[in-house]
Protein backbone atom coordinates (compact mmCIF):
# COMPACT_ATOMS: atom_id res chain seq x y z
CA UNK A 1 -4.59 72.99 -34.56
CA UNK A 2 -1.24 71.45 -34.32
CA UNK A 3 -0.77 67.86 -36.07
CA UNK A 4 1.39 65.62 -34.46
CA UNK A 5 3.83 63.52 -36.61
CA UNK A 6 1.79 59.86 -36.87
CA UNK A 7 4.20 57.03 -35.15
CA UNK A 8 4.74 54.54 -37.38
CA UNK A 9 4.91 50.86 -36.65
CA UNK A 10 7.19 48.32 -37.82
CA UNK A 11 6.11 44.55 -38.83
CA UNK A 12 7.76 41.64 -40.23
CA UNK A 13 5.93 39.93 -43.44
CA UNK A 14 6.85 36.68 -43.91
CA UNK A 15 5.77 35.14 -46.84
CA UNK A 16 5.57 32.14 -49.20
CA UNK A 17 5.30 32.94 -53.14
CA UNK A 18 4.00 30.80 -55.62
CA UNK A 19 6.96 29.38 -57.90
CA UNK A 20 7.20 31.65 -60.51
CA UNK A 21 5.89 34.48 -59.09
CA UNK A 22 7.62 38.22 -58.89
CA UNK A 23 7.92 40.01 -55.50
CA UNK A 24 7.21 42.92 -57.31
CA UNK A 25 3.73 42.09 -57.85
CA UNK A 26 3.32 41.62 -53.47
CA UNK A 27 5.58 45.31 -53.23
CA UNK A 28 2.36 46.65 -55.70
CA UNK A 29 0.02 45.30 -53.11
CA UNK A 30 1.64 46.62 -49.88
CA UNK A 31 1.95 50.09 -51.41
CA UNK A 32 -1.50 50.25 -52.00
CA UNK A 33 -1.89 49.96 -48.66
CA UNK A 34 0.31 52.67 -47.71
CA UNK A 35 3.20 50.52 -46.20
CA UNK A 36 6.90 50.80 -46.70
CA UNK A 37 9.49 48.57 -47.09
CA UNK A 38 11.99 49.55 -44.69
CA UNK A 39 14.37 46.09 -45.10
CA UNK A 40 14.00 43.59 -47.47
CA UNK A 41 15.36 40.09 -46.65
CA UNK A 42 16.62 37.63 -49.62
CA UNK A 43 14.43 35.65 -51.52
CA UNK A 44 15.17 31.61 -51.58
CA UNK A 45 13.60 29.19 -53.62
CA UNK A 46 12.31 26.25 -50.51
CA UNK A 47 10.91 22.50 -51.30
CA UNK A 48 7.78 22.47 -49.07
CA UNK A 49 7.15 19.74 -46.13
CA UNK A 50 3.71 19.34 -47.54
CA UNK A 51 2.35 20.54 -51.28
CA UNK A 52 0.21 23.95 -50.47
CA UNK A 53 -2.41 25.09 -52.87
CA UNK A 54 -0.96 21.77 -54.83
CA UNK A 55 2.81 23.33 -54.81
CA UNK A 56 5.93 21.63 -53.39
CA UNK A 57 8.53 24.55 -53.86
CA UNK A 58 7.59 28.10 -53.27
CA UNK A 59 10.12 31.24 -53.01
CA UNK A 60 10.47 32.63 -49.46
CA UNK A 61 11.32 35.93 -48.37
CA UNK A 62 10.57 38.49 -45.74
CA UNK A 63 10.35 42.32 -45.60
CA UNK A 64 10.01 44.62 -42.36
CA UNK A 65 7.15 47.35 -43.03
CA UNK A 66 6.69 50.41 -41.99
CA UNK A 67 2.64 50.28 -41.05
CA UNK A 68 1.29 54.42 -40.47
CA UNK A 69 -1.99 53.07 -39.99
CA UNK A 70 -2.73 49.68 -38.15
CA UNK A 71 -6.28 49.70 -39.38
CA UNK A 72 -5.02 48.63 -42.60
CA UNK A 73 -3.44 45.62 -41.52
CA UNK A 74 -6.96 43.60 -41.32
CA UNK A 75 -7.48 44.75 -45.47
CA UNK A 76 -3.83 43.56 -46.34
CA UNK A 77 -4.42 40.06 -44.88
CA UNK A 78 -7.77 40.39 -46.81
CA UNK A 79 -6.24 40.87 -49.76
CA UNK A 80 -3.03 38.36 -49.43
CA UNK A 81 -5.83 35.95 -48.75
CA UNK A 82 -7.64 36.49 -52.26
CA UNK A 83 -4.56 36.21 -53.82
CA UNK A 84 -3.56 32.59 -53.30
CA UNK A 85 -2.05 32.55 -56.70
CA UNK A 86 0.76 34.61 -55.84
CA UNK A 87 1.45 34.36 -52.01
CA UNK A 88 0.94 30.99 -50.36
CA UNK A 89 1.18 31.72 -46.98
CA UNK A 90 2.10 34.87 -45.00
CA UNK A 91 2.49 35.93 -41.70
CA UNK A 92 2.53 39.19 -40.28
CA UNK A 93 4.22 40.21 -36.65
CA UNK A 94 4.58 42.91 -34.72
CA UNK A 95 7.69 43.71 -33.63
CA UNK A 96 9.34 45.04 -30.82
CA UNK A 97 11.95 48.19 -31.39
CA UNK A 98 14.33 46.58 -30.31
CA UNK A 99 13.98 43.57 -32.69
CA UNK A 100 14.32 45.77 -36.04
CA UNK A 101 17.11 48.00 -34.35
CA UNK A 102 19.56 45.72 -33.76
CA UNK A 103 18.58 42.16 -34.57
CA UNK A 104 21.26 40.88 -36.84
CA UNK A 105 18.16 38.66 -39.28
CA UNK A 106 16.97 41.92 -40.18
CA UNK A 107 19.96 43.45 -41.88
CA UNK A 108 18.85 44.14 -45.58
CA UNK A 109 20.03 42.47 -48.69
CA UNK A 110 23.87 42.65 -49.02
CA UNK A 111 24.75 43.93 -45.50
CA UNK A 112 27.71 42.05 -43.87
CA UNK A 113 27.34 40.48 -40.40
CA UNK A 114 30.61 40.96 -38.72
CA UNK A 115 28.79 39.44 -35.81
CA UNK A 116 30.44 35.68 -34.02
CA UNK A 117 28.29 33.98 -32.24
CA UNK A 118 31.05 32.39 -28.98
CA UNK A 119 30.87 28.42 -28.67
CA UNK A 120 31.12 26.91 -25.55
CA UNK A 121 33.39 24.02 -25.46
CA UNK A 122 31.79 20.38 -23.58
CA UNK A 123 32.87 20.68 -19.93
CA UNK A 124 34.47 17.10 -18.24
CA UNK A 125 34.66 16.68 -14.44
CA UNK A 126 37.93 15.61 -13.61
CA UNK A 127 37.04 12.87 -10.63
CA UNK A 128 40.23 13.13 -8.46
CA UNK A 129 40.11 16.96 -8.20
CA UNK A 130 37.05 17.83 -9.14
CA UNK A 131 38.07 20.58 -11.11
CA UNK A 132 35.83 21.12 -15.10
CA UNK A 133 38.16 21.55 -18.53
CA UNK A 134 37.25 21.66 -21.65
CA UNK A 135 36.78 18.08 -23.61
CA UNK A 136 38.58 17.68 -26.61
CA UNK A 137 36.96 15.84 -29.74
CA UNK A 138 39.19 13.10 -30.03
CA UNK A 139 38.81 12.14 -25.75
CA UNK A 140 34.71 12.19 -26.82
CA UNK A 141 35.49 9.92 -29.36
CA UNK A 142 37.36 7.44 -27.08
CA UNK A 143 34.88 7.51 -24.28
CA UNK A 144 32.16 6.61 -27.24
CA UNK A 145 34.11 3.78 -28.74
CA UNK A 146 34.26 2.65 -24.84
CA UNK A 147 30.35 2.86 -24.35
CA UNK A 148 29.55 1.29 -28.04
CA UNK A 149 31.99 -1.70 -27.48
């Protein structure tokens, strides 16, 4: 019998850590699983909206997995759930090819972005002709002094 190679499929983990708390100790857990790290995005120290498990900072990060089996998703989020000492909250996607081909948030640690994102400039309706141009700060400025006054 011929095996075929398994395909493998790629999630994003996004998680909270307790403060504290070593990623390597959630890398443990994921290999146990079977499940690659395939990018690994940085990890930032966050003050909380609300205090979780009596916490108001936590460390955030997020790492794209490769998953060969999908059946072992349900035991990860088992096991993330037992271990509220070390991961606060977590949440785990499926994503789309194209997201983790070319989506410039899931460059790895250290990678530039050469990337610019174009900004549009305000558009202002010239009344005799009726033709747009661009609006400059300082006419926006005016026209708000004009309103406030």
């Amino acid at each position: 019998m011929i095996e075929t190679p398994q395909k493998k499929t790629v999630y994003e983990l996004g998680f909270l850590l307790a403060p504290g708390k070593d990623s390597s100790e959630l890398k443990k857990i994921l290999a146990g699983f079977g499940m690659a790290i395939t990018k690994e995005g940085e990890i930032k120290n966050v003050e909380l909206a609300y205090e979780i498990e009596k916490q108001s900072s936590a460390l955030f990060g997020f790492y794209y997995l490769d998953i060969p089996e999908p059946e072992s998703i349900e035991a990860l989020t088992n096991a993330l759930n037992l271990r509220k000492d070390l991961v606060l909250r977590f949440l785990l996607i499926k994503l789309p090819k194209a997201a983790y081909e070319e989506n410039p948030r899931g460059r790895g640690v250290g990678e530039d972005s050469s990337e610019t994102v174009p900004v549009k400039k305000p558009l202002r309706v010239v009344p005799e002709s009726g033709v747009t141009e661009p609006v400059s700060n300082e006419s926006l400025e005016e026209s708000l002094e004009e309103i406030l006054k």
